[in-house]
Protein backbone atom coordinates (compact mmCIF):
# COMPACT_ATOMS: atom_id res chain seq x y z
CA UNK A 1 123.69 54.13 126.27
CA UNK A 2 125.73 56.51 128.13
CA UNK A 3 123.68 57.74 131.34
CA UNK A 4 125.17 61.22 130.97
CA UNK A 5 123.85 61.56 127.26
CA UNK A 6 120.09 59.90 128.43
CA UNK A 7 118.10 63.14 127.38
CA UNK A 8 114.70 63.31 129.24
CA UNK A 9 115.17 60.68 131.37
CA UNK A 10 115.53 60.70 135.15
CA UNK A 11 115.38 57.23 136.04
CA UNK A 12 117.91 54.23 134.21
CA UNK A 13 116.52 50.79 134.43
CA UNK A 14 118.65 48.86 136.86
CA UNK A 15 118.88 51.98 138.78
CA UNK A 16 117.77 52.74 142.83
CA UNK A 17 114.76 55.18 142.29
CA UNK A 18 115.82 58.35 144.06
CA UNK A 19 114.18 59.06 147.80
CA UNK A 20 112.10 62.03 147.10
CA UNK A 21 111.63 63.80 150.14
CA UNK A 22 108.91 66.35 151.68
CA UNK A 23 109.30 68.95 154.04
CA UNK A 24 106.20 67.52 156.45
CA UNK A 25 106.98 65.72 159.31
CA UNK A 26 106.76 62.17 159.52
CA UNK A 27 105.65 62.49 163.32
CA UNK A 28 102.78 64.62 163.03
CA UNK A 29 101.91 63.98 166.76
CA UNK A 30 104.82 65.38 167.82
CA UNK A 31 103.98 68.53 165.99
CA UNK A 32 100.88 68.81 166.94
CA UNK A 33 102.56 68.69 170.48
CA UNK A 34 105.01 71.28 169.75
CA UNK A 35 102.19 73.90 168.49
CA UNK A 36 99.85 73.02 171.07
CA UNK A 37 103.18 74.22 173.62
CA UNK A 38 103.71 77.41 171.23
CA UNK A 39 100.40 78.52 171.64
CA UNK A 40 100.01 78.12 174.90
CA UNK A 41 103.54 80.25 175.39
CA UNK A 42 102.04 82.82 173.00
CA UNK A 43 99.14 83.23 174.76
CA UNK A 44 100.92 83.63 178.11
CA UNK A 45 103.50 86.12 176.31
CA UNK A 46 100.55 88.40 175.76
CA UNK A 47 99.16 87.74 178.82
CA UNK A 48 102.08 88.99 180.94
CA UNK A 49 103.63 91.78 178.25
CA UNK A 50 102.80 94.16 181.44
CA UNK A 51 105.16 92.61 183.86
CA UNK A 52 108.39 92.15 181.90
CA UNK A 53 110.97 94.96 180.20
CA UNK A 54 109.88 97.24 177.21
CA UNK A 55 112.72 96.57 175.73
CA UNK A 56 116.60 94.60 176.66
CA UNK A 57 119.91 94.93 175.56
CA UNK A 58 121.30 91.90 173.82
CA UNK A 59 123.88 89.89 175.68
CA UNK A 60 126.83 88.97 174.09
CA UNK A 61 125.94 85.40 173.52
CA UNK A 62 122.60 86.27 172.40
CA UNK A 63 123.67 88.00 169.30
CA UNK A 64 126.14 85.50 168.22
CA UNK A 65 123.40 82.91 167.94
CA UNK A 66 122.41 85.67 164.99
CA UNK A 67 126.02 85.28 163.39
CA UNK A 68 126.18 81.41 163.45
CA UNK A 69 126.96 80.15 159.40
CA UNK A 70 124.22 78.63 157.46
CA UNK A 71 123.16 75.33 158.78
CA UNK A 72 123.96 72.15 156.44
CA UNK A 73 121.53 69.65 158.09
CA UNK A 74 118.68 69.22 159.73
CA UNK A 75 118.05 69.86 163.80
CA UNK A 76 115.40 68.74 165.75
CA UNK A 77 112.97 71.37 165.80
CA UNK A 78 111.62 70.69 169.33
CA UNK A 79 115.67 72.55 169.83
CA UNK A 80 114.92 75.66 167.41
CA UNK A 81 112.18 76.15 169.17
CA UNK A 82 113.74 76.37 172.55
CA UNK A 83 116.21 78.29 171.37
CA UNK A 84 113.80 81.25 170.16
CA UNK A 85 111.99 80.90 173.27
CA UNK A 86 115.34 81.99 175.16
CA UNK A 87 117.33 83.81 172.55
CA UNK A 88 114.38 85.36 170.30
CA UNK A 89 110.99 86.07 172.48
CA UNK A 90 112.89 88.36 175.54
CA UNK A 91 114.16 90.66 172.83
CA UNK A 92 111.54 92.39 171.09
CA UNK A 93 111.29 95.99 169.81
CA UNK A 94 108.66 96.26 172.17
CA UNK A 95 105.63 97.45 170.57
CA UNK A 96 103.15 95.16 171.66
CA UNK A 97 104.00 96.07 175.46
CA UNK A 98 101.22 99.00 176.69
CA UNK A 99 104.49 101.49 177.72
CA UNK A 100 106.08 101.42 173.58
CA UNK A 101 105.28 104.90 172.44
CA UNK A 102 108.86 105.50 170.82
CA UNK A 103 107.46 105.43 167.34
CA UNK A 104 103.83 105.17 165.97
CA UNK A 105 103.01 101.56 165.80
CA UNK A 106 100.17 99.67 166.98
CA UNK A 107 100.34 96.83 169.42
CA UNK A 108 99.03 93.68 167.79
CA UNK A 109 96.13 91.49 168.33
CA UNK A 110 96.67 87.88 169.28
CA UNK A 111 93.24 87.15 166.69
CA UNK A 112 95.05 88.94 164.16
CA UNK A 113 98.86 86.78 164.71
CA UNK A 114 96.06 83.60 164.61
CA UNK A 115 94.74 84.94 161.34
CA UNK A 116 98.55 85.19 160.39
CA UNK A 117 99.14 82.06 161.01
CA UNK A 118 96.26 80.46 159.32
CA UNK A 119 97.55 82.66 156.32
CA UNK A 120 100.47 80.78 156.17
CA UNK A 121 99.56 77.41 156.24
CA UNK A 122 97.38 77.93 153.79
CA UNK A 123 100.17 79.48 151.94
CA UNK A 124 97.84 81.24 149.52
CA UNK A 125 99.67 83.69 146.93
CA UNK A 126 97.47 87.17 146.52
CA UNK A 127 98.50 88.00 143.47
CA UNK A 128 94.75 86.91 142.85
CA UNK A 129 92.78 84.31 141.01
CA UNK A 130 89.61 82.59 141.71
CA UNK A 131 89.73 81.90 145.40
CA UNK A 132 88.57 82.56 148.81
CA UNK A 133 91.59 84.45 150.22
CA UNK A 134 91.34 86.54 146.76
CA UNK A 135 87.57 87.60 147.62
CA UNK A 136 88.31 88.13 151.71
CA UNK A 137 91.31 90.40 150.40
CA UNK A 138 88.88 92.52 148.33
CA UNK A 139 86.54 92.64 150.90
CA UNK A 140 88.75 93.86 153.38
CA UNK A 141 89.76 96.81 151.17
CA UNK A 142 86.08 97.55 150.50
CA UNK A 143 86.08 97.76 154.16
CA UNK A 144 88.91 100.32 154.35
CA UNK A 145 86.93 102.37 151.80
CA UNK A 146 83.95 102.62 153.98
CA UNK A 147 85.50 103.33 156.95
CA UNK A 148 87.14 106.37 155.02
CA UNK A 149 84.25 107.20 153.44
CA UNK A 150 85.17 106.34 150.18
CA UNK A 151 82.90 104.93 146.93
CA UNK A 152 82.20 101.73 146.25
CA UNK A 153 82.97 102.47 142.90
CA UNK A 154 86.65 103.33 143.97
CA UNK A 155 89.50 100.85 143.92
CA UNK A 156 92.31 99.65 146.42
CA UNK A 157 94.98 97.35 147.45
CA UNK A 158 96.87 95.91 150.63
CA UNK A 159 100.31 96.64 150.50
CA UNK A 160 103.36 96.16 152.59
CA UNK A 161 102.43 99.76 154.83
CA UNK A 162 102.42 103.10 154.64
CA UNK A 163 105.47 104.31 152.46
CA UNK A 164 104.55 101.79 149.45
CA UNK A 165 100.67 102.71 150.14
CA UNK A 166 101.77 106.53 149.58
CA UNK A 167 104.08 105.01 146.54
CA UNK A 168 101.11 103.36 145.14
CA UNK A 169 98.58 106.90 145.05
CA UNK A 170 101.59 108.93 144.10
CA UNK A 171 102.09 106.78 141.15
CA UNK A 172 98.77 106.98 139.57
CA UNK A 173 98.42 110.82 140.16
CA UNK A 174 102.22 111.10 138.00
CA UNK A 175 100.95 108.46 135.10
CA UNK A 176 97.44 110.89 135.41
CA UNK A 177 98.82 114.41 135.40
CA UNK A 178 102.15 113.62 133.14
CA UNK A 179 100.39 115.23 129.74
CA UNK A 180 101.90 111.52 127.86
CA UNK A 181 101.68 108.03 128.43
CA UNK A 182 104.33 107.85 131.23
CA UNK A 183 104.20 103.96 130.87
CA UNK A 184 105.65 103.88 127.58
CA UNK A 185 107.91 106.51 127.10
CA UNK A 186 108.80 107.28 130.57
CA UNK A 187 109.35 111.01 132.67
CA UNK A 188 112.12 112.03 130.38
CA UNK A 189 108.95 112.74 127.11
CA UNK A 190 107.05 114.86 129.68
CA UNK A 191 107.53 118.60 127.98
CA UNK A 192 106.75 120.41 131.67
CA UNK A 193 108.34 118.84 134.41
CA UNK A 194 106.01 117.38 136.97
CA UNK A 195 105.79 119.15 141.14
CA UNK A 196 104.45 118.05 144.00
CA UNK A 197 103.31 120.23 147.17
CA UNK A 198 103.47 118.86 150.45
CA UNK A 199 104.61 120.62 154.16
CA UNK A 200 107.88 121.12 155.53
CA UNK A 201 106.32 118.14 158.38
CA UNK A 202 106.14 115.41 155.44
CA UNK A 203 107.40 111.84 155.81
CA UNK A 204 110.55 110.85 154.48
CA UNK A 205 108.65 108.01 152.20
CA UNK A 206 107.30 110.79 150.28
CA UNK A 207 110.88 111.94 148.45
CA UNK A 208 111.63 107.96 148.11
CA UNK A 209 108.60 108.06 146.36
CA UNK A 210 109.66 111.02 144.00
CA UNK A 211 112.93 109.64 143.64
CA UNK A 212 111.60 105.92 142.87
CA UNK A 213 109.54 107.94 140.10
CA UNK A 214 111.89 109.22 138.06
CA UNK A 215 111.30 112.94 139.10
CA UNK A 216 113.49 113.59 142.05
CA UNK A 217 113.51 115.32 145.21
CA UNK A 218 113.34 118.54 144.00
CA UNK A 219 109.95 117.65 142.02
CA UNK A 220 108.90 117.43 145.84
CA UNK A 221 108.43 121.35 147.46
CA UNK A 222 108.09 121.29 151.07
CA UNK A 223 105.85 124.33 152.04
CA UNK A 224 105.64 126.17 155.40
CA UNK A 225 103.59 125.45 158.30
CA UNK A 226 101.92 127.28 160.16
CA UNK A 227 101.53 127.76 164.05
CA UNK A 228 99.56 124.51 164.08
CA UNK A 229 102.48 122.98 162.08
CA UNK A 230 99.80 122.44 159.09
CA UNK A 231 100.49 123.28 155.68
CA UNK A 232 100.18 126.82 154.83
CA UNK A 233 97.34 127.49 152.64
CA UNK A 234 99.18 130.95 151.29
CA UNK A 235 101.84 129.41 151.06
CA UNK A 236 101.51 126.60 148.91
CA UNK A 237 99.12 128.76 146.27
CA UNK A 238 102.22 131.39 145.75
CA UNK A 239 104.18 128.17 145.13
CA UNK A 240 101.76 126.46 142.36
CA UNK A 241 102.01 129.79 140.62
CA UNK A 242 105.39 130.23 141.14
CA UNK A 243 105.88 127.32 139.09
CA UNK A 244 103.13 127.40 136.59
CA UNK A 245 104.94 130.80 135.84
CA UNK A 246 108.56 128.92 135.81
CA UNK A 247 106.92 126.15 133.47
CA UNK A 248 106.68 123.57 135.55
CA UNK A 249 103.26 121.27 135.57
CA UNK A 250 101.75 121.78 139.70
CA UNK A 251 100.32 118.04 139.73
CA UNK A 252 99.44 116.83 143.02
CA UNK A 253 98.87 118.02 147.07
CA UNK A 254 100.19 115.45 149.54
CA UNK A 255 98.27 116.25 152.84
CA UNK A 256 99.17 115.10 155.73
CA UNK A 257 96.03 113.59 157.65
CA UNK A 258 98.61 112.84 161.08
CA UNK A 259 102.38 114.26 160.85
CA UNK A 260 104.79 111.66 162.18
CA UNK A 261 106.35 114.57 164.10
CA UNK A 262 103.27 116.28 165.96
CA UNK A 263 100.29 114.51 164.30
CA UNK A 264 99.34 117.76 163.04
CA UNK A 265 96.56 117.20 160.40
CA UNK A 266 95.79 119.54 157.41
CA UNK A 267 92.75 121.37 156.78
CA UNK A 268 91.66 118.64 154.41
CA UNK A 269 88.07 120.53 153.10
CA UNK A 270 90.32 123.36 152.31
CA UNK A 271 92.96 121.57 150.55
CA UNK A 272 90.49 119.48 148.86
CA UNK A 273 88.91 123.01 147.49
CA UNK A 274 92.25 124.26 146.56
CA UNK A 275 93.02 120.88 144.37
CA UNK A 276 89.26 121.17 142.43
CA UNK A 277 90.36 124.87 141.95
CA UNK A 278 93.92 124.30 140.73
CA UNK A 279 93.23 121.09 138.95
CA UNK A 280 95.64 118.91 141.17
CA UNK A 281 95.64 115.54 142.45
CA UNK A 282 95.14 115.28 145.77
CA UNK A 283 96.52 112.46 148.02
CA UNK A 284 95.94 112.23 151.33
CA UNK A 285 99.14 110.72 153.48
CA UNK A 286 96.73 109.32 156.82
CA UNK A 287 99.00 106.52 157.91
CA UNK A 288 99.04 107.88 161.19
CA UNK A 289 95.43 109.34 161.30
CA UNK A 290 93.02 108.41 158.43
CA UNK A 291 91.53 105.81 160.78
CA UNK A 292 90.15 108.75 162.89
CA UNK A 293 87.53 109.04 160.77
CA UNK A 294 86.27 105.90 162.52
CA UNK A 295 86.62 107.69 165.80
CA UNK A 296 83.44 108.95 166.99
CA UNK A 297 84.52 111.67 169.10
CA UNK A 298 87.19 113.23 167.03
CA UNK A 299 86.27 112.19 163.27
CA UNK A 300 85.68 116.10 162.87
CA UNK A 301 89.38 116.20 162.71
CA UNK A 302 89.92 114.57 158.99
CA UNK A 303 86.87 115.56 157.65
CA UNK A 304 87.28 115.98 153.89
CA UNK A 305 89.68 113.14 153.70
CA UNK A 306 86.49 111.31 151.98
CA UNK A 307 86.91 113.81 149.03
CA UNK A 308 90.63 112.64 148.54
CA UNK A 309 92.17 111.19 144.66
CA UNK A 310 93.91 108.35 146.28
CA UNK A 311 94.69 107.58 150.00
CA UNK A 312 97.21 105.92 152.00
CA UNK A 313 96.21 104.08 155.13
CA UNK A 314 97.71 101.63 157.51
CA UNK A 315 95.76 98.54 158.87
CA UNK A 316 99.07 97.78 161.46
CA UNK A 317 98.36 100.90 163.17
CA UNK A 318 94.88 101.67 164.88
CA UNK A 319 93.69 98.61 163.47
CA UNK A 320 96.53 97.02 165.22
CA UNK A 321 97.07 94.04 162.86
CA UNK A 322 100.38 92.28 163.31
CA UNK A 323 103.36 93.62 160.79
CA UNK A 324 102.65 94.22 158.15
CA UNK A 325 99.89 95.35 156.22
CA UNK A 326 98.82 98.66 154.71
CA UNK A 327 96.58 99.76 152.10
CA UNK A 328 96.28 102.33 148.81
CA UNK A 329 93.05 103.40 147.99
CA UNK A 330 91.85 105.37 144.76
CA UNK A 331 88.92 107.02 143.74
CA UNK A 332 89.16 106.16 139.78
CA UNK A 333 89.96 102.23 139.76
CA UNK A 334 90.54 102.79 136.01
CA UNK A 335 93.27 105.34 136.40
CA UNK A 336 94.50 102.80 139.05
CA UNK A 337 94.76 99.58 137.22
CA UNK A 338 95.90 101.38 134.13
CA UNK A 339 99.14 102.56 136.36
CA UNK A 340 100.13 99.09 136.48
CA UNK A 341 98.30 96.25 134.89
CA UNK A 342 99.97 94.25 132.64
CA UNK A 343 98.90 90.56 131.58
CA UNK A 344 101.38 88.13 130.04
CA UNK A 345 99.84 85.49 128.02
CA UNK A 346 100.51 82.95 130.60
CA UNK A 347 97.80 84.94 132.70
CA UNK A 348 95.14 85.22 130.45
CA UNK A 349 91.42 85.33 132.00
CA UNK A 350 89.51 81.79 131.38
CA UNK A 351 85.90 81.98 131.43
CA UNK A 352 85.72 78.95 133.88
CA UNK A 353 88.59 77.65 136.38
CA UNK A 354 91.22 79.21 138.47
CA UNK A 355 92.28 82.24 136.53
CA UNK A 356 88.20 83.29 136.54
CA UNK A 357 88.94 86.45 138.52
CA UNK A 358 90.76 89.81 138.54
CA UNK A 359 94.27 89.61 138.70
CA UNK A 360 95.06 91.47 142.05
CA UNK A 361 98.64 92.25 140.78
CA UNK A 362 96.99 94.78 138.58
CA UNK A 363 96.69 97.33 141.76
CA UNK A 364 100.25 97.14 142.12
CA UNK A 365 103.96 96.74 141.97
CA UNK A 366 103.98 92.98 143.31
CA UNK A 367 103.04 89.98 141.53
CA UNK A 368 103.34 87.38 144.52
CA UNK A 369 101.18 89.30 146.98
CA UNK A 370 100.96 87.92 151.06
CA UNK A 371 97.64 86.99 152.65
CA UNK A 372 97.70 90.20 154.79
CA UNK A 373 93.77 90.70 154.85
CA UNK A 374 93.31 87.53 157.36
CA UNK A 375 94.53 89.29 159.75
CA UNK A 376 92.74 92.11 159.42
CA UNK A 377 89.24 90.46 159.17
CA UNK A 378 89.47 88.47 161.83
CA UNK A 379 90.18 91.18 164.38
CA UNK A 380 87.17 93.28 162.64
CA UNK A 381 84.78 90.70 162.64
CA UNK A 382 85.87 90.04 166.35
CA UNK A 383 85.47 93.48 167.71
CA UNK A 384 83.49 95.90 165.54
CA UNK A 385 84.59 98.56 163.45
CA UNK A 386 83.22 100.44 166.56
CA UNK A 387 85.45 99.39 169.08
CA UNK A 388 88.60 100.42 166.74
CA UNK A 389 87.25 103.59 166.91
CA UNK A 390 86.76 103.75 170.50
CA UNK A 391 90.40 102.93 170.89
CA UNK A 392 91.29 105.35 168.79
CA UNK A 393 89.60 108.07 170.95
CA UNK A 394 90.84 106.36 174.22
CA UNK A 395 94.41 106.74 172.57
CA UNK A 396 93.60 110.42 171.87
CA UNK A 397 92.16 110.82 175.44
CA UNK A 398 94.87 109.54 176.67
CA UNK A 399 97.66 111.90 175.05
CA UNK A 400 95.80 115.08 176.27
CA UNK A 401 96.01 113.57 179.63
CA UNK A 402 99.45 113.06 179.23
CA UNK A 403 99.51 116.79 178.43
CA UNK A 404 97.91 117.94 181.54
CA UNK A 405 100.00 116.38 183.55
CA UNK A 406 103.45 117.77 181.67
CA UNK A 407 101.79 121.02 181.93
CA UNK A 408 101.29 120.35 185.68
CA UNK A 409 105.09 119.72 186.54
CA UNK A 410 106.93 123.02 186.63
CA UNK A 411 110.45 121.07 185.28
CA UNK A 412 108.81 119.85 182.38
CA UNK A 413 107.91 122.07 179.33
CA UNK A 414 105.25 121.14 176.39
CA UNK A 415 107.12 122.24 173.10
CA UNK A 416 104.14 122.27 171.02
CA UNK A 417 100.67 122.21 171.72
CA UNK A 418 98.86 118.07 171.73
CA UNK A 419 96.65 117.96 168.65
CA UNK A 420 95.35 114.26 168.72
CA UNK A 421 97.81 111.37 170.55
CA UNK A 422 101.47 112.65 169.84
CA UNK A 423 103.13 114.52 172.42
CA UNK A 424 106.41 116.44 172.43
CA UNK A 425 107.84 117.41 175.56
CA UNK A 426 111.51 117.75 177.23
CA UNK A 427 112.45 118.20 180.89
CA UNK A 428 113.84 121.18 181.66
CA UNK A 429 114.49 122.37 185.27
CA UNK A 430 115.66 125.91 186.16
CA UNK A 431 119.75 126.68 185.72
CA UNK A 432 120.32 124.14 182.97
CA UNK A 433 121.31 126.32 179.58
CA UNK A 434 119.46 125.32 176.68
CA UNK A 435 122.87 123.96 174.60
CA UNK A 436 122.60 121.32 177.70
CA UNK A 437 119.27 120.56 177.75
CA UNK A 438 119.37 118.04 174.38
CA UNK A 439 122.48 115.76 175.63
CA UNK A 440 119.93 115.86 179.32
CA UNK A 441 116.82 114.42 177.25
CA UNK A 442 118.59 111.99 175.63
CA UNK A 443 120.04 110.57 178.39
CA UNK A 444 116.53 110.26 180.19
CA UNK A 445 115.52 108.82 177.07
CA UNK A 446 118.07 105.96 176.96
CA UNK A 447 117.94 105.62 180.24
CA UNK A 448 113.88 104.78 179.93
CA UNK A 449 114.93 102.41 177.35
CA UNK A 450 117.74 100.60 178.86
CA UNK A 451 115.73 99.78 182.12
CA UNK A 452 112.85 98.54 180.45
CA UNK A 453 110.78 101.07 181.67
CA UNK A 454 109.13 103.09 178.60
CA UNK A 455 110.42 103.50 175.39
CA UNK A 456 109.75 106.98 173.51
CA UNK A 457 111.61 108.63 170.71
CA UNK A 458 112.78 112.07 170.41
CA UNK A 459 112.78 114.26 167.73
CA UNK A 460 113.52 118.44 167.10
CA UNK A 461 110.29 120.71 166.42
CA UNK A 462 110.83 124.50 165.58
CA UNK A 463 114.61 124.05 166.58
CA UNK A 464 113.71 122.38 169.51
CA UNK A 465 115.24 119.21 170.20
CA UNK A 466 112.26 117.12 172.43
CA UNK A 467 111.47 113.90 173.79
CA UNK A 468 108.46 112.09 171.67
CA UNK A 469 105.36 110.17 172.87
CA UNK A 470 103.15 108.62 170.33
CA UNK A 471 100.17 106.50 172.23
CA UNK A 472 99.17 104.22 169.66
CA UNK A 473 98.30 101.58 171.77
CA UNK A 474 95.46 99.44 173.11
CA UNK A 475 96.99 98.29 176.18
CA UNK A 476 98.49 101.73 177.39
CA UNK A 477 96.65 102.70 180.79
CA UNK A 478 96.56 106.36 182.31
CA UNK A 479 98.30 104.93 185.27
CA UNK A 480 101.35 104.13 182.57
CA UNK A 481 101.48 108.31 181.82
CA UNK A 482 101.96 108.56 185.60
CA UNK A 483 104.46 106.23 185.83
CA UNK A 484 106.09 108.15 182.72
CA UNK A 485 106.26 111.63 184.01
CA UNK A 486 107.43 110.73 187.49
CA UNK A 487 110.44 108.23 186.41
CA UNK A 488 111.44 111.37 183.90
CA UNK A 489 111.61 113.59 186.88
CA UNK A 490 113.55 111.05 189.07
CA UNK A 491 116.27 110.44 186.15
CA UNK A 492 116.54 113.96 185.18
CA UNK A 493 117.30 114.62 189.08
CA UNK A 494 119.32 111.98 189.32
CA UNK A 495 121.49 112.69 186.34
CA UNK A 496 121.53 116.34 186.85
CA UNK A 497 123.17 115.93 190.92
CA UNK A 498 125.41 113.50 189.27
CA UNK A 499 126.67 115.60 186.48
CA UNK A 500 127.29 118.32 189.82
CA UNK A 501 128.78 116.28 191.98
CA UNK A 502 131.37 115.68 189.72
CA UNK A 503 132.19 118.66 188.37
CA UNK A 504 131.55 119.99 191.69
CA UNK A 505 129.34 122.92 193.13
């Protein structure tokens, strides 16, 4: 018989039998060795984050070890290793180090990159079944739901972060509030198009959201602030009759527990009136500050996010779990599931075996699901819920003392007032004209960055183009703050008698 017309057979008698490989080691000591090294280098990494650079340039020869073509055969991986250690490690983005404020991220836990790590060798796929990882990942959103203040009865997932956490809430509230079955014959049946209220301060993730849905940016209204830089109550009820009056269907509030901007937070008891009243949806966007609710010394700030539709939350910020893990919660779990469940026949329910669970998928846009809520439990059951929330108050603290001190130094100027850990700020000495002032900042900025010394963000509020500070970090000491304000005030010298020295007096 012709080998090449054998149907259904893989072996011919005579034949070698092909070497079937595996991707373990056949030294196992010597990767035992190896790990034992890479933990002990982690743990020193963390240990001495304080005495090495925020943040580095790239040399030259750094970044083309990141353009090098595909590799073709194997290397010893004693030599990767290495290599990361040198090319990979000295290079971060610098959030784990206690002077990252640039954007709001949290700083890790080395319990939570252990829990990662067990994660992936047990290489568990979430998208559920009858397991232990399925059960700790259900467990961890029940804890979520607590800490809000949500029912038990409500429902939840762990997503990816914040923007496909806010996806996730925003999805239900269209499928609830669409008048058809938006599943089936999509937004172009609805007879009154579909809006959305949030402020003028809302995150970008919010019109990918509306434009991911099928209703567009402009099914999005961004409503004025007000001196607070919270959502104007006035406001947004001339704009849902505005458009009940135009035809349109007024469908959901987005609050903002936390702008990324200010981390101004809505009146959340009054917007959760003004949704009962108007018979809206209301989702609550606290990626930067629904966790203050386990804050015991400023939890007065969100209260009424408990009395929220759905919620968006994120795990990798004041929980400080390693990237990346957020989570969705919803008050109806049927009007969840029922946005996205579907079950093939190959995923039938069995009364007995593997497939003797809920199908975790069913909360969701992703079938094969991480095991993010390792992590996240292992840092909890380390330190207390309670501890969190002291952080988070510490964190708080600590911006307001950053505050004073701006407020303290006549050439800087506070551009809006501190409402929980976010502080905008620019430096701004006598006889520099404003149209100067934003090329000045920035160049403080990048200096900050390019030394190593503190990395912030900037950002314009009211017109106002300022530097940014967001403390969102359990390492950050009040000492860092001083450290901030008087390097700002050296560079901005320092630039400014520079910039007249060579354009002369």
């Amino acid at each position: 018989m012709d080998k090449k017309n054998s149907a259904g057979s893989h072996s011919i008698p005579g034949d070698q039998p092909r070497l079937e490989e595996t991707l373990d080691p056949d030294d196992w000591s010597g990767l035992r060795a190896l790990s034992h090294q890479t933990v002990d280098d982690a743990v020193d990494y963390l240990r001495d984050v304080r005495i090495r650079p925020v943040w580095q340039s790239m040399p030259a020869d750094v970044k083309a070890l990141f353009e090098q073509p595909l590799p073709r055969s194997a290397s010893p991986v004693e030599g990767i290793y290495h290599a990361l250690v040198e090319n990979l490690l000295p290079y971060p983005l610098g959030n784990v180090h206690p002077r990252f404020w640039a954007w709001f991220m949290g700083a890790s836990n080395f319990t939570g990159a252990l829990g990662d790590f067990l994660a992936a060798v047990q290489g568990s796929n979430l998208g559920g079944g009858n397991h232990a990882a399925a059960l700790m990942d259900q467990q961890v959103v029940n804890w979520c739901k607590e800490m809000i203040g949500f029912p038990v009865s409500a429902s939840g997932t762990l997503v990816s972060g914040g923007s496909m956490a806010n996806l996730i809430g925003l999805n239900v509230a269209r499928n609830i509030k669409a008048g058809i079955d938006v599943r089936e014959h999509g937004v172009a049946a609805m007879t009154r198009p579909l809006r959305f209220y949030g402020s003028e301060q809302i995150h970008s993730c919010h019109r990918k959201a509306m434009e991911a849905l099928g209703m567009g940016n402009r099914a999005l209204r961004r409503i004025p602030t007000d001196a607070e830089l919270r959502i104007d109550l006035t406001a947004l009820r001339a704009a849902i009759a505005e458009d009940r009056a135009a035809g349109f269907q007024p469908a959901c509030v987005i609050a903002t527990a936390g702008t990324v901007n200010t981390g101004a937070i809505d009146d959340l008891t009054a917007l959760a009136d003004l949704a009962t009243e108007e018979r809206l949806w209301l989702h609550v966007d606290g990626c930067i500050g629904a966790l203050i609710a386990i804050a015991p010394e400023n939890a007065y700030r969100v209260a009424g996010i408990e009395r929220a539709d759905s919620i968006a939350l994120d795990p990798h910020k004041w929980l400080h779990a390693p990237f990346e893990v957020g989570c969705a919660l919803v008050r109806d779990a049927a009007a969840h599931r029922g946005a996205f469940a579907v079950t093939p026949e190959y995923l039938k329910a069995t009364p007995r075996g593997m497939a003797a669970a809920p199908w975790l998928f069913d909360y969701g846009l992703q079938n094969s699901r991480g095991f993010r809520a390792l992590k996240v439990w292992m840092a909890l059951k380390e330190h207390g819920v309670e501890k969190f929330g002291r952080l988070i108050d510490q964190n708080i603290a600590q911006g307001h003392y950053l505050t004073d001190l701006i407020e303290a130094e006549p050439r800087l100027e506070l551009v809006v007032p501190t409402n929980i850990n976010i502080v905008c700020f620019r430096y701004r000495p006598k006889g520099v004209e404003e149209d100067a002032l934003k090329a000045l900042n920035l160049e403080i900025m990048l200096r900050l960055q390019e030394a190593g010394i503190a990395a912030l963000s900037d950002t314009t509020v009211h017109g106002v183009h300022c530097l940014r500070v967001a403390i969102c970090n359990h390492r950050t000491r009040r000492e860092d703050l001083d450290l901030l304000v008087q390097e700002i005030v050296q560079l901005g010298h320092q630039i400014l008698s520079t910039s007249r020295g060579a354009t002369g007096p």
